[in-house]
Protein backbone atom coordinates (compact mmCIF):
# COMPACT_ATOMS: atom_id res chain seq x y z
CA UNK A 1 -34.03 -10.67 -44.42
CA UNK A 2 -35.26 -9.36 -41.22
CA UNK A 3 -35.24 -11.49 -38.41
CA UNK A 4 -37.93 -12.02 -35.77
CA UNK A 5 -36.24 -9.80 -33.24
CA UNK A 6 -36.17 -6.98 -36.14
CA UNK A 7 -39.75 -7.49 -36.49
CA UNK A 8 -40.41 -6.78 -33.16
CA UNK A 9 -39.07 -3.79 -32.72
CA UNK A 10 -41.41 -1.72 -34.82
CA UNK A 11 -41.31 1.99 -34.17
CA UNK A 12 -44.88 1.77 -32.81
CA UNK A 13 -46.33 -1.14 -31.06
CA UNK A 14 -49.84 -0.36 -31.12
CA UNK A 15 -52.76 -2.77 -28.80
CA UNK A 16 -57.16 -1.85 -29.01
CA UNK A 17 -57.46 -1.03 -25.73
CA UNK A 18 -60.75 -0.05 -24.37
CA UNK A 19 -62.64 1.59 -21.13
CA UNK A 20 -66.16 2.56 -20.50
CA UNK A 21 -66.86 5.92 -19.00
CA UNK A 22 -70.50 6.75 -17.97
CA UNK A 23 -70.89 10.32 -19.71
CA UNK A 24 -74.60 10.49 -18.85
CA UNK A 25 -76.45 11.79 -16.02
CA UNK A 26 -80.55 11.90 -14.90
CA UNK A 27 -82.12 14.97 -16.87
CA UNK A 28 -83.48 17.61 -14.99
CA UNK A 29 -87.38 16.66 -15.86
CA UNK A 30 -86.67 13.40 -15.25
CA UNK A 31 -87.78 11.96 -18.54
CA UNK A 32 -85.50 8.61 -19.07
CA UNK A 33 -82.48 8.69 -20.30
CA UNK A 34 -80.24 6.17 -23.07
CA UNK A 35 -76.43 5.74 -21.62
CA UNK A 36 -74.48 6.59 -24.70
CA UNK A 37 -70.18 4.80 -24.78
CA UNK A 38 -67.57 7.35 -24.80
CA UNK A 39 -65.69 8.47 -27.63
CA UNK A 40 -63.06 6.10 -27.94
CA UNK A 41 -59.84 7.70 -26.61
CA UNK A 42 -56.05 7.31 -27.76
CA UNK A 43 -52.89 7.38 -25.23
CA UNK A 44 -49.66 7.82 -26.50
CA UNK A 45 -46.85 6.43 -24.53
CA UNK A 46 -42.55 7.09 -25.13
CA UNK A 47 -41.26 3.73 -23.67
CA UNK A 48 -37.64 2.98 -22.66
CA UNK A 49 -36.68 0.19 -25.34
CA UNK A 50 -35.98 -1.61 -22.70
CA UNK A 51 -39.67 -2.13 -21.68
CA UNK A 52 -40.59 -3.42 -24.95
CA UNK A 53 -41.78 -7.14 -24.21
CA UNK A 54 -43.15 -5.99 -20.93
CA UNK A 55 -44.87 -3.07 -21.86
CA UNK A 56 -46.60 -5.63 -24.82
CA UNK A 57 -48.02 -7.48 -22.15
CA UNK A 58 -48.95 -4.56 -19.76
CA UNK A 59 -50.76 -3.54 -23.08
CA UNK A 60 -52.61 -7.25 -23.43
CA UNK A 61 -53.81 -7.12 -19.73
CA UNK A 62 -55.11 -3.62 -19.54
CA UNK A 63 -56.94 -4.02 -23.27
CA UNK A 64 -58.92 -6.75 -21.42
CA UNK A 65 -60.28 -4.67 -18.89
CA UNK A 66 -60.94 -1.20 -21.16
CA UNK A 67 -63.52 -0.84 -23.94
CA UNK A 68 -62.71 2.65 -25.29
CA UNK A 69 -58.73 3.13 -25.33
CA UNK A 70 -56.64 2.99 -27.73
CA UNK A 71 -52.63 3.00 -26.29
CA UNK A 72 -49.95 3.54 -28.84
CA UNK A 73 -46.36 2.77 -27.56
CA UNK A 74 -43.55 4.40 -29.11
CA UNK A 75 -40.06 2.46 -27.93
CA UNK A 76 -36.47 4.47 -28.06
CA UNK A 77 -33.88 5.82 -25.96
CA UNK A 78 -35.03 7.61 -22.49
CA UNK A 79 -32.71 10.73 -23.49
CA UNK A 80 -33.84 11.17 -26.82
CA UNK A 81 -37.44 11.04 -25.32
CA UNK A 82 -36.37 13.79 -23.12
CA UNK A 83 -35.29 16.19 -25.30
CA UNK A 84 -38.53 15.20 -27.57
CA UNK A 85 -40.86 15.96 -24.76
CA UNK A 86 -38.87 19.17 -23.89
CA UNK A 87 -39.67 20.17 -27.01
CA UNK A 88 -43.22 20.05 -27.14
CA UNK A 89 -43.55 15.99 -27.95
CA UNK A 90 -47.29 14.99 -27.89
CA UNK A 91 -46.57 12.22 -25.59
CA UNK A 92 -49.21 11.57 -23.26
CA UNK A 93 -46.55 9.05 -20.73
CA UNK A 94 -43.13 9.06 -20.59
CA UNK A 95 -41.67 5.88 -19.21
CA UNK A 96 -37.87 6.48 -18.71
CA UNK A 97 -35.07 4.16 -17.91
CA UNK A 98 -34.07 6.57 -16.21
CA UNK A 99 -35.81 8.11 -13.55
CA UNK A 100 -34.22 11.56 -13.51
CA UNK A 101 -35.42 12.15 -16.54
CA UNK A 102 -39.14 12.53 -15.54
CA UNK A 103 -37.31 13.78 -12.52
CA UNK A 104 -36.22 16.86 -14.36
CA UNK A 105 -39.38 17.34 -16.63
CA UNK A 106 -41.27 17.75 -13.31
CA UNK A 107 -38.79 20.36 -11.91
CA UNK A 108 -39.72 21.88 -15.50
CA UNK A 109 -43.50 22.48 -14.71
CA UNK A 110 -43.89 19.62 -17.86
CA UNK A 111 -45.81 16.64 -15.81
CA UNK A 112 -48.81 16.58 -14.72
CA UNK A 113 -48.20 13.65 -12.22
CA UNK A 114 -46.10 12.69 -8.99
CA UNK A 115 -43.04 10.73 -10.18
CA UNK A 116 -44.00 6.51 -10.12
CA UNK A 117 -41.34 4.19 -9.73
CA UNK A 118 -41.84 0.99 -11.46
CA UNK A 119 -38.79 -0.91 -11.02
CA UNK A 120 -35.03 -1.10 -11.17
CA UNK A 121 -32.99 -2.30 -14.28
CA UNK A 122 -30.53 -4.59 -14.32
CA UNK A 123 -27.59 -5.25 -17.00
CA UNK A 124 -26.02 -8.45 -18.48
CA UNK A 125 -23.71 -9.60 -20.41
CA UNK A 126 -24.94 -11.40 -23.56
CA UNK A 127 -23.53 -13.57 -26.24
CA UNK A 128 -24.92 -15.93 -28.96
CA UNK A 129 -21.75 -17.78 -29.15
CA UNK A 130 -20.11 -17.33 -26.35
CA UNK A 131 -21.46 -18.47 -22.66
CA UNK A 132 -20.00 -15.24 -20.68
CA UNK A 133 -20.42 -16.78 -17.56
CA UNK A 134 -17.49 -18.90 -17.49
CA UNK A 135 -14.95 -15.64 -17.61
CA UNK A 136 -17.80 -12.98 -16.39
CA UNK A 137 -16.48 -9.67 -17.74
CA UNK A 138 -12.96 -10.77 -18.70
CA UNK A 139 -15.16 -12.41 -21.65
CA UNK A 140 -14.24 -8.96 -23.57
CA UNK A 141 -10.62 -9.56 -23.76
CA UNK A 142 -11.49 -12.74 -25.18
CA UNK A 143 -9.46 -12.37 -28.47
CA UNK A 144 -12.37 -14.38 -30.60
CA UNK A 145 -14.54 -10.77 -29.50
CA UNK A 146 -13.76 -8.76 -32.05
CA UNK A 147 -16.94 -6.43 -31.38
CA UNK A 148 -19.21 -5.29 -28.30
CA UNK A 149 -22.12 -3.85 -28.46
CA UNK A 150 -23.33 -1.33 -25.93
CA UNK A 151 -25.68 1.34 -26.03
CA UNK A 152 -24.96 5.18 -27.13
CA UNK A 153 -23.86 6.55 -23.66
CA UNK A 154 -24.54 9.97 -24.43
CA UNK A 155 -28.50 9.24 -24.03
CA UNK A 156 -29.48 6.24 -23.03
CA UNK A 157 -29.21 5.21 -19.57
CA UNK A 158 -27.83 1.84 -20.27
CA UNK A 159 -25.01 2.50 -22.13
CA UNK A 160 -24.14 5.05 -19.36
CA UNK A 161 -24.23 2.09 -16.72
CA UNK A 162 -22.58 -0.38 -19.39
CA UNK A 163 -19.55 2.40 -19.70
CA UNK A 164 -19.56 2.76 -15.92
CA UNK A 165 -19.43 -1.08 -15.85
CA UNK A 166 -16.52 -1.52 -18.28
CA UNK A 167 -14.54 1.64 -15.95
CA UNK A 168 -15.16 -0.20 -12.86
CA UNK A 169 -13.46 -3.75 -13.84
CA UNK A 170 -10.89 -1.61 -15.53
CA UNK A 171 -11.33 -2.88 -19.14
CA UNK A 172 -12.65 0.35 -20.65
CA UNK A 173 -9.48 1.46 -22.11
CA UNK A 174 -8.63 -2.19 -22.83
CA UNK A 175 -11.74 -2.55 -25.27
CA UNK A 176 -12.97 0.69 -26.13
CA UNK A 177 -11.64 0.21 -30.19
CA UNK A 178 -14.32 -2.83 -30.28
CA UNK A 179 -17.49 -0.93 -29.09
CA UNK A 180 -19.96 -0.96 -31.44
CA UNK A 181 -22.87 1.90 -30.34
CA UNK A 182 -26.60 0.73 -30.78
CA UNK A 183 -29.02 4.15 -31.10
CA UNK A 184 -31.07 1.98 -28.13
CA UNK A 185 -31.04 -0.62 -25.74
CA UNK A 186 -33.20 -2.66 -28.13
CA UNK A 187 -30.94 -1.78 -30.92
CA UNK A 188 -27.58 -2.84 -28.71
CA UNK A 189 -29.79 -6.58 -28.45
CA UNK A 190 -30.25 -6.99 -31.92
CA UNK A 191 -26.54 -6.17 -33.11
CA UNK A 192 -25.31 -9.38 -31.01
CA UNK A 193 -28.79 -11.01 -32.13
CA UNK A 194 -28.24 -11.14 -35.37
CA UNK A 195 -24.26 -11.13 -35.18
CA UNK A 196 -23.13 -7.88 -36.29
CA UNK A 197 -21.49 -7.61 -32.33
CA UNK A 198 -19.98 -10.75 -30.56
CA UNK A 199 -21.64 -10.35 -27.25
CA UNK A 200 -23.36 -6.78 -25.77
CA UNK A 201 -24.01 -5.40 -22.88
CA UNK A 202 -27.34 -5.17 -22.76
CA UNK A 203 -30.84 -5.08 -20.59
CA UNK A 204 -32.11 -7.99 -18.61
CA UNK A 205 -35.31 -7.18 -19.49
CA UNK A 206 -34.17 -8.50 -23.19
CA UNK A 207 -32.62 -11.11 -22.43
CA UNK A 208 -35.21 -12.59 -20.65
CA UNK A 209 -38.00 -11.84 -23.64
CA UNK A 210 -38.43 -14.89 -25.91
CA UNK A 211 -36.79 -13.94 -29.02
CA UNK A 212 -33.43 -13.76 -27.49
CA UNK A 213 -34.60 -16.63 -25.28
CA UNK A 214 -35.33 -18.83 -28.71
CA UNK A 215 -31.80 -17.35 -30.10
CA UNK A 216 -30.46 -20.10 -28.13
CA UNK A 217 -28.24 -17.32 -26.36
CA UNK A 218 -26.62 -17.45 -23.00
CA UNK A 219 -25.90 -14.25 -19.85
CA UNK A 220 -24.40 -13.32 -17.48
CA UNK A 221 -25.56 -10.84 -14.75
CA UNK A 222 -23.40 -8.10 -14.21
CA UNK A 223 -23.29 -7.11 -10.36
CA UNK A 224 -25.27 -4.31 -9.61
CA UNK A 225 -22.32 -2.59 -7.40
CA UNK A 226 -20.57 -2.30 -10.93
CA UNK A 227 -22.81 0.82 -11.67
CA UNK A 228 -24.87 3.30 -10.81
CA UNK A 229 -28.94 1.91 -9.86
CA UNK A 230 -31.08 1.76 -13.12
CA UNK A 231 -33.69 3.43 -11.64
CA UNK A 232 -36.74 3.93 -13.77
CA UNK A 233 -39.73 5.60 -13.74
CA UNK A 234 -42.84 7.35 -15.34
CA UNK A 235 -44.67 10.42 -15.89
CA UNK A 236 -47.98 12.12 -17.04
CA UNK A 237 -47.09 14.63 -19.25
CA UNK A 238 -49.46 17.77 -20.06
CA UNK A 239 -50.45 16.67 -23.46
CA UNK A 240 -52.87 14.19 -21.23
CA UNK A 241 -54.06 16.74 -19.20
CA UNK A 242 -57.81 15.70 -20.34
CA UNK A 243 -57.47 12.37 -21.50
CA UNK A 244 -59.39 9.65 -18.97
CA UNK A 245 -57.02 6.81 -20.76
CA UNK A 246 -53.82 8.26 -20.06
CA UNK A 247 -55.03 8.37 -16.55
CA UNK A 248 -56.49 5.31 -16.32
CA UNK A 249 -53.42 3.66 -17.95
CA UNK A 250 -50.99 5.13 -14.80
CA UNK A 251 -53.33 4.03 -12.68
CA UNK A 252 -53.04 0.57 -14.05
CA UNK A 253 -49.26 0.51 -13.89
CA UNK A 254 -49.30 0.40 -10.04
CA UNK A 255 -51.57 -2.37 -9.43
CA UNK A 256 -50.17 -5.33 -8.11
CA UNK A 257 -50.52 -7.40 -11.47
CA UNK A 258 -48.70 -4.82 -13.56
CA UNK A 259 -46.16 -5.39 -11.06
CA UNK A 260 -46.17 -9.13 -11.56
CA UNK A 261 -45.65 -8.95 -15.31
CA UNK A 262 -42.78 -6.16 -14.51
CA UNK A 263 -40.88 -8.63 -12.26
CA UNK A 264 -41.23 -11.69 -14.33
CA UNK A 265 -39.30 -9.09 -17.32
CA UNK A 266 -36.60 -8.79 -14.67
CA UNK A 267 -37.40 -5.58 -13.14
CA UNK A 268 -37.34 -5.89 -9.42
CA UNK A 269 -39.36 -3.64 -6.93
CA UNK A 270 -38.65 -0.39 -6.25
């Protein structure tokens, strides 16, 4: 049976969004003229998993504002995304946990937009079972934790700052047999969701959202000197070189109330 939390990581999370666009102008003999709406517009976005309850209610807030826009939000890892976009993905924004990734697509000639930074990520570790505050990260030599969930290092950012993590309190080597490798951040949350890892390493961001929050789970923080910064950012990309939405959305992201919602997720300010 799928659980809540499986339900709500869909590949697409999809929101009616909508903005108004005045495509008329006086005619030339002056006669009166009828405003006609725009065509209604669609915005893809590739999302960090990560950003998945936050982004939902970035989505709610803008769609109240926008009468024409349709955003569809597609949720993975930020390296897969790369190589995706590098490829010729029609993403229209590309929100990556990590910011060198838009970094590098701009050095590429493939965004159309300065790099925006919209917050810094933080990790924890999380258990349904297990309060992981009492030990901190000595909870993984616990011998009732007989799996760990972290991310795939070799593309997404937060299994790269999990495996730095483990390296710098010296317990890689100690419990690398018991890693168990989620294809996403989102996908790392669910295995020690539903059970199938003992506790995981995964994003604040999740941790705070209220399906693991109704799980009846408990974190810890895991100092941020324990890794490399979680820097994340975003990107127009060229696909939305005439799409008014996709601008309109960016635009949107670096208002003070998109800001809000990112903070209250656990992002703090870049």
């Amino acid at each position: 049976m799928r659980t809540a939390f499986n339900r709500c990581w869909s590949v697409f999370a999809a929101a009616p969004l909508f903005f108004a666009f005045d495509s008329t102008s006086p005619a030339s003999t002056g006669a009166r003229t009828t405003r006609q709406p725009s065509p209604p517009t669609e915005v893809v976005v590739a999302a960090a998993a990560d950003l998945k309850f936050a982004m939902d209610s970035l989505v709610a807030l803008f769609s109240a504002h926008n009468p024409t826009v349709t955003v569809k939000v597609v949720y993975g890892s930020s390296g897969n995304f790369f190589q995706q976009i590098g490829n010729g993905a029609p993403f229209d924004l590309f929100f990556s946990a990590d910011v060198n990734y838009p970094r590098q697509l701009k050095e590429q000639g493939k965004a159309l937009s300065v790099i925006h930074i919209y917050g810094t990520g933080q990790l924890v570790l999380w258990s349904k079972t297990i309060d992981p505050a009492i030990d901190k990260m000595n909870t993984l030599l616990n011998p009732s934790v007989k799996k760990i969930a972290i991310a795939n290092p070799a593309h997404a950012p937060y299994g790269q700052r999990a495996e730095e993590s483990l390296r710098h309190y010296q317990l890689y080597d100690k419990i690398k047999d018991k890693l168990v490798m989620g294809e996403n951040i989102a996908q790392t949350a669910q295995y020690a969701q539903t059970g199938a890892a003992d506790i995981g390493i995964i994003a604040l961001s999740l941790a705070l959202s209220p399906v693991l929050q109704q799980s009846g789970g408990k974190y810890w923080l895991i100092p941020a000197e324990a890794h490399q910064p979680l820097e994340q950012g975003f990107v127009l990309l060229p696909h939305a070189k005439d799409n008014k939405g996709a601008y309109q959305f960016m635009e949107f992201f670096t208002t003070p109330e998109a800001r809000a919602i990112l903070k209250t997720f656990g992002f703090s300010r870049p």
